[in-house]
C-alpha atoms as a PDB file:
ATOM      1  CA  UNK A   1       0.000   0.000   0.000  1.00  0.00           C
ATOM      2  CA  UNK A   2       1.284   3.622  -0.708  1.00  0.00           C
ATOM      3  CA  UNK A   3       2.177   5.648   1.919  1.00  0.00           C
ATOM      4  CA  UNK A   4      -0.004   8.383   2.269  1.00  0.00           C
ATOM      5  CA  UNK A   5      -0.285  11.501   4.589  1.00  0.00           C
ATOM      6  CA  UNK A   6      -3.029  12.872   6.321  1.00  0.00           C
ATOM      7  CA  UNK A   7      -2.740  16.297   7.251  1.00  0.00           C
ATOM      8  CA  UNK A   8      -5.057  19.846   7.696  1.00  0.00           C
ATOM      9  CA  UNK A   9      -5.928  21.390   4.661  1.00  0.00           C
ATOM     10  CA  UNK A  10      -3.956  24.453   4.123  1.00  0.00           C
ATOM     11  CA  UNK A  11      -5.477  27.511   2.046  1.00  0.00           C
ATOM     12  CA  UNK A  12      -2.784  27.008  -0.838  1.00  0.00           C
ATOM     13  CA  UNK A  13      -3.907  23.612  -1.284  1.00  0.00           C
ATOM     14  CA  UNK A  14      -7.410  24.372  -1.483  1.00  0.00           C
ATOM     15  CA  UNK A  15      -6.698  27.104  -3.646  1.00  0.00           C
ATOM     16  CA  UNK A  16      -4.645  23.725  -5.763  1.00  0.00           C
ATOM     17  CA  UNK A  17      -7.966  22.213  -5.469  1.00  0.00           C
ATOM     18  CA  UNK A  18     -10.158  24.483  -7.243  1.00  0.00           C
ATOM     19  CA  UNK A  19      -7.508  24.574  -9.905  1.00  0.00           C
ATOM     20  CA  UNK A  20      -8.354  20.812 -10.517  1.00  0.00           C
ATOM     21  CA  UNK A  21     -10.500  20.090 -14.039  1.00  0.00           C
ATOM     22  CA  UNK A  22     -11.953  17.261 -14.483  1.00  0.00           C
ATOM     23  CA  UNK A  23     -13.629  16.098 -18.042  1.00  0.00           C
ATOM     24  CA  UNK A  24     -16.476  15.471 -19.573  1.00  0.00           C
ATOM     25  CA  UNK A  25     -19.369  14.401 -17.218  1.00  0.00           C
ATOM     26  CA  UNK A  26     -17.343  14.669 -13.942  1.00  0.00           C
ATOM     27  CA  UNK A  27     -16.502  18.367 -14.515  1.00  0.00           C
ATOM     28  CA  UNK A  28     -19.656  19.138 -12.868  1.00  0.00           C
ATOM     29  CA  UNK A  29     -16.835  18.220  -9.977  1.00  0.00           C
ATOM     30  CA  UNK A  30     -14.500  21.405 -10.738  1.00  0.00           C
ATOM     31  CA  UNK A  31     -14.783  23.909  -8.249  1.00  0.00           C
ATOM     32  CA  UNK A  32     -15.094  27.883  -9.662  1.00  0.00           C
ATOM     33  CA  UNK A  33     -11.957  29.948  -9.578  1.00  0.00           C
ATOM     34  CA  UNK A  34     -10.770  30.680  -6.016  1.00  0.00           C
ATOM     35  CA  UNK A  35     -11.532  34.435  -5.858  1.00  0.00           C
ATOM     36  CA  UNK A  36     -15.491  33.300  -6.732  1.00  0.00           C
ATOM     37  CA  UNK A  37     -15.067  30.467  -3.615  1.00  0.00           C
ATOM     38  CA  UNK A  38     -14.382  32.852  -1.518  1.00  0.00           C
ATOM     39  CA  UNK A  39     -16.938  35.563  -2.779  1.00  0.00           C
ATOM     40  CA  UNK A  40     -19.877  32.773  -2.431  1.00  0.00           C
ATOM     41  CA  UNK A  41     -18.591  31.680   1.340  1.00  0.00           C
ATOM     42  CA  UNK A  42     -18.296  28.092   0.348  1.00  0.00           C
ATOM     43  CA  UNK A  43     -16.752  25.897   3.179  1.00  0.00           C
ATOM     44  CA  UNK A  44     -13.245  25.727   1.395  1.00  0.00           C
ATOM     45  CA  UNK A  45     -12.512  29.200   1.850  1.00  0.00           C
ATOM     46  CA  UNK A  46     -13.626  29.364   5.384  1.00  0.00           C
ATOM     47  CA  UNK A  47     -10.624  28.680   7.344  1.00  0.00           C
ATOM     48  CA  UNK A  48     -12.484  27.575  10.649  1.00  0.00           C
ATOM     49  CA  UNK A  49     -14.462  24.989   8.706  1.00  0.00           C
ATOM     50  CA  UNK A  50     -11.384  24.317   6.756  1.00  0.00           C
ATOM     51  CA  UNK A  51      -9.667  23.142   9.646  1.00  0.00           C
ATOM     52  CA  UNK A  52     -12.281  21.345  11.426  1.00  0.00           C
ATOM     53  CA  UNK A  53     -13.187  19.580   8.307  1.00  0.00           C
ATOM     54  CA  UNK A  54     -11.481  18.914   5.913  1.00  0.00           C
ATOM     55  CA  UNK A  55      -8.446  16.773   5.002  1.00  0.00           C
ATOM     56  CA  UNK A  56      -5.411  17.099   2.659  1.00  0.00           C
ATOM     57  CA  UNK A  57      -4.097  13.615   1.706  1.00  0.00           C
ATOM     58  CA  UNK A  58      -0.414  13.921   0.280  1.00  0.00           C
ATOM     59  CA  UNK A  59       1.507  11.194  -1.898  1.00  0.00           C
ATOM     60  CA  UNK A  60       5.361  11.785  -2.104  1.00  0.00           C
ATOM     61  CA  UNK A  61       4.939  15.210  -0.773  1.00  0.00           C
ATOM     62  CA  UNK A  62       2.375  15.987  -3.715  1.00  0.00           C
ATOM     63  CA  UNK A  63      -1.102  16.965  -2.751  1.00  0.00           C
ATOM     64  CA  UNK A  64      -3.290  13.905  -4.460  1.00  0.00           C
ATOM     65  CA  UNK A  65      -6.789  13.975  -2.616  1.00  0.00           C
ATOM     66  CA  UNK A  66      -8.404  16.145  -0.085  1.00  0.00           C
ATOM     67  CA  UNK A  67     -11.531  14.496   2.193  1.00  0.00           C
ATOM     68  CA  UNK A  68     -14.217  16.562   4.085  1.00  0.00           C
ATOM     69  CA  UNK A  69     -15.798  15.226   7.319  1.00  0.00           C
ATOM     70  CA  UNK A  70     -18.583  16.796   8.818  1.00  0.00           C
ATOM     71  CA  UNK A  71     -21.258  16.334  11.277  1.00  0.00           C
ATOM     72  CA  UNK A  72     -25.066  16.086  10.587  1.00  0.00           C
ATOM     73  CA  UNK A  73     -27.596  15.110  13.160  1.00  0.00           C
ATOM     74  CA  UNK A  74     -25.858  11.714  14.605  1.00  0.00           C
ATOM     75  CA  UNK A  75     -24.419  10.888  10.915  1.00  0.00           C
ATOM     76  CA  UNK A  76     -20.672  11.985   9.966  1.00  0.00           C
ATOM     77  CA  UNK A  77     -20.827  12.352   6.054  1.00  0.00           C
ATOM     78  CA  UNK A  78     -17.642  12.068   4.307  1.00  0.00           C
ATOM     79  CA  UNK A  79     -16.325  13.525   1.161  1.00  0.00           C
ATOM     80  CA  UNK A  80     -13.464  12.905  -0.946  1.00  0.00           C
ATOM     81  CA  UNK A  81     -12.028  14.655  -3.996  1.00  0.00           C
ATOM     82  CA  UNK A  82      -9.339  12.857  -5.984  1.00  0.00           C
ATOM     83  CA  UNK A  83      -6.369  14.938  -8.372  1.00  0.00           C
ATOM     84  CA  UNK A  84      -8.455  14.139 -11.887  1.00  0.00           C
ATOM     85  CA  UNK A  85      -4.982  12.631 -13.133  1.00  0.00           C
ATOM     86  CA  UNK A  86      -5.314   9.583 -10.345  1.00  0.00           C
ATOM     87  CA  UNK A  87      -9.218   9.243 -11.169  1.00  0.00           C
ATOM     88  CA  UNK A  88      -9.472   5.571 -12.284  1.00  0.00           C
ATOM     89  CA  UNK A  89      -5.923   4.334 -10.892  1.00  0.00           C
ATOM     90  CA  UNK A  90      -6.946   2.629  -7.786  1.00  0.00           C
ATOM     91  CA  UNK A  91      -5.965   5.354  -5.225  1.00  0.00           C
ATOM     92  CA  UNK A  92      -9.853   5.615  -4.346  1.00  0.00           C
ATOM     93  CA  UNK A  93      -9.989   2.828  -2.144  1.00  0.00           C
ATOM     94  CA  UNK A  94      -6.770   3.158   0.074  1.00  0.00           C
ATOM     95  CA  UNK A  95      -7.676   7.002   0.418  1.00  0.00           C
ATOM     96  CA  UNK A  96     -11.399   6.035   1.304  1.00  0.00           C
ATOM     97  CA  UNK A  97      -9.941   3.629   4.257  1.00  0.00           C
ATOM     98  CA  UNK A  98      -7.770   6.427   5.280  1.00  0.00           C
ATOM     99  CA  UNK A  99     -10.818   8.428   5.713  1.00  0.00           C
ATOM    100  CA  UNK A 100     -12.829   6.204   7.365  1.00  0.00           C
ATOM    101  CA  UNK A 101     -10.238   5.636  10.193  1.00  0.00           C
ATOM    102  CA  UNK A 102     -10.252   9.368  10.657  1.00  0.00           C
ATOM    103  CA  UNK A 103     -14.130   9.563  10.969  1.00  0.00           C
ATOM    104  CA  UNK A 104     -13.708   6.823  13.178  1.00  0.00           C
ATOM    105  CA  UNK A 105     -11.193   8.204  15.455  1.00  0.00           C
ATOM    106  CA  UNK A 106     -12.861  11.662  15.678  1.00  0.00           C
ATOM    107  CA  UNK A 107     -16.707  10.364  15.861  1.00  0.00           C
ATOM    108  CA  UNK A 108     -16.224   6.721  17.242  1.00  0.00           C
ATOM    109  CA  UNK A 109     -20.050   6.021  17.452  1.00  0.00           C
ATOM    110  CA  UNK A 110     -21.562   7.528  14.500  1.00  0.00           C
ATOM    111  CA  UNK A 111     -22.907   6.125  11.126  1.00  0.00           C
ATOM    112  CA  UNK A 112     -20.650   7.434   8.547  1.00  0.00           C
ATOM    113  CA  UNK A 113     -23.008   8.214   5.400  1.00  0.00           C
ATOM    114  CA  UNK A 114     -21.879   9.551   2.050  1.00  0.00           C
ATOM    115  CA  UNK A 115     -23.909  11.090  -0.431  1.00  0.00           C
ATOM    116  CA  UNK A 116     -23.035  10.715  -4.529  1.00  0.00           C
ATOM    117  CA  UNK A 117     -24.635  11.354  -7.976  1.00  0.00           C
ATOM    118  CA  UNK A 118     -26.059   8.616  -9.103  1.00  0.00           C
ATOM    119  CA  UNK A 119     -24.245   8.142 -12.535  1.00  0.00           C
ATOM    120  CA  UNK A 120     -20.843   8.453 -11.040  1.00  0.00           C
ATOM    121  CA  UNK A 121     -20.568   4.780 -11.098  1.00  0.00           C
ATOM    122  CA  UNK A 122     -16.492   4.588 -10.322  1.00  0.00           C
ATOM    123  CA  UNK A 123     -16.976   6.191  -7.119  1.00  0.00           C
ATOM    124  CA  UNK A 124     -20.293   4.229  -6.298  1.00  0.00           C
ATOM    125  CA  UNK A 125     -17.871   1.224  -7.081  1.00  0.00           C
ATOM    126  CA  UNK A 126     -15.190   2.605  -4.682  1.00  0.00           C
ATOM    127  CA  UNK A 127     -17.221   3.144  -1.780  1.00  0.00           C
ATOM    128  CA  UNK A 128     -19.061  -0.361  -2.117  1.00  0.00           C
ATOM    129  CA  UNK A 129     -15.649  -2.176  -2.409  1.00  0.00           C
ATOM    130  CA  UNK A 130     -14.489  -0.178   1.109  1.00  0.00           C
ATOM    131  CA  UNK A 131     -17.934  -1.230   2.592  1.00  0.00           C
ATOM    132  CA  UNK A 132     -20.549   1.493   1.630  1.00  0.00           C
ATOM    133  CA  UNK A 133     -24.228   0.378   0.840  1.00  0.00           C
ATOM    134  CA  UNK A 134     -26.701   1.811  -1.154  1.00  0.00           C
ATOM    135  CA  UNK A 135     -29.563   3.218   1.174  1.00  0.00           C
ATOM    136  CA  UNK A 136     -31.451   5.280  -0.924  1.00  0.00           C
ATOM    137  CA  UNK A 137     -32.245   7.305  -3.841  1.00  0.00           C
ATOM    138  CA  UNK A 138     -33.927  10.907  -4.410  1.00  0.00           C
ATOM    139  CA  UNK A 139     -33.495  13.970  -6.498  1.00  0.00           C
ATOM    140  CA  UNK A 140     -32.289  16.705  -4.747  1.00  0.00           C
ATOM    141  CA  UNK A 141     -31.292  20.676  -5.732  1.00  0.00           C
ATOM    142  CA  UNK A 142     -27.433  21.618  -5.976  1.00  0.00           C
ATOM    143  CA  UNK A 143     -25.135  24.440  -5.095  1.00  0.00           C
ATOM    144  CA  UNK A 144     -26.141  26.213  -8.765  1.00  0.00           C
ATOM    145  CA  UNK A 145     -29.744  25.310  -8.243  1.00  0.00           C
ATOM    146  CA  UNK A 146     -30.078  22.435 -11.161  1.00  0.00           C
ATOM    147  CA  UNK A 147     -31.331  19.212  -9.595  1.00  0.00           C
ATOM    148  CA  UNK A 148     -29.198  15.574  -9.844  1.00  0.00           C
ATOM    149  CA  UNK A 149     -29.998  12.332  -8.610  1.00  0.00           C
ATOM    150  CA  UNK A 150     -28.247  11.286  -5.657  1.00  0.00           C
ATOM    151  CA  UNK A 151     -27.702   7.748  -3.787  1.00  0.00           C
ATOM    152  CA  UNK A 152     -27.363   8.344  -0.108  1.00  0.00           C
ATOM    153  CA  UNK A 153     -24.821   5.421   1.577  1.00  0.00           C
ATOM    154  CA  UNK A 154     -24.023   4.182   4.994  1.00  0.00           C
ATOM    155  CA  UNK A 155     -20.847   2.107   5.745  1.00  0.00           C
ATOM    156  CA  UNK A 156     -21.213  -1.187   7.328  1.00  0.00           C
ATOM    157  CA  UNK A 157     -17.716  -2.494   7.519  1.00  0.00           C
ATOM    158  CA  UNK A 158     -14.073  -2.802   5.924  1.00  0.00           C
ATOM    159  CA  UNK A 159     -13.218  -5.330   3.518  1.00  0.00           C
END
């Protein structure tokens, strides 16, 4: 297994982050420019809720993957973004299991849900292989007010 490093996500990485393009039907992934992040108040550019959720994970010193762990009602919902160069090379699953032992060591006794579009069937396949289940489906608006299908998924256990 590679050797990753978990550490607090600084504000040059996620200004790295929104830099990050991914194609076709994943770019609806790419974050705006960093100037509009911080004009619209999104969590990134927050630096409280930067540092009390999310997650820089670093390969060789490079930043590769950030996560985001946050608390709703008695769930902790976990995100992960992944460089769009690794997308599709297997670093999805060891980076989910890093997560998951951080959700675990900061919220012991919660369920740890996820929520993803529905047709993003790599990651679906990711989080099923690291013990995620499908729950349930729904529509739901987004952050630029179009609506997507979502699956909502719990975690039941490693494998």
């Amino acid at each position: 297994m590679d050797n990753y490093i978990i550490m607090e996500l600084s504000e040059s990485q996620a200004k790295e982050i929104c830099s990050w393009k991914y194609e076709g039907e994943y770019s609806i992934y790419n974050f705006s420019d960093w100037d509009i992040v911080v004009k619209n108040g999104w969590g990134l550019s927050i630096e409280r809720k930067r540092k009390l959720e999310f997650i820089a994970i670093l390969l060789n010193n490079e930043l590769v993957s950030y996560g985001r762990i946050s608390l709703k009602a008695d769930r902790t919902y976990i995100g992960i973004g992944l460089k769009p160069s690794l997308c599709g090379k297997g670093h999805g699953k060891n980076i989910m299991k890093l997560l998951l032992k951080e959700c675990n060591r900061r919220f012991p006794n919660n369920t740890i849900a996820l929520e993803v579009r529905s047709f993003n069937r790599r990651a679906i396949n990711c989080y099923k292989r690291v013990g995620f289940e499908i729950k349930d489906r729904y529509i739901r608006k987004t952050f630029n007010n179009s609506e997507d299908e979502f699956y909502y998924m719990e975690y039941k256990e490693f494998r």
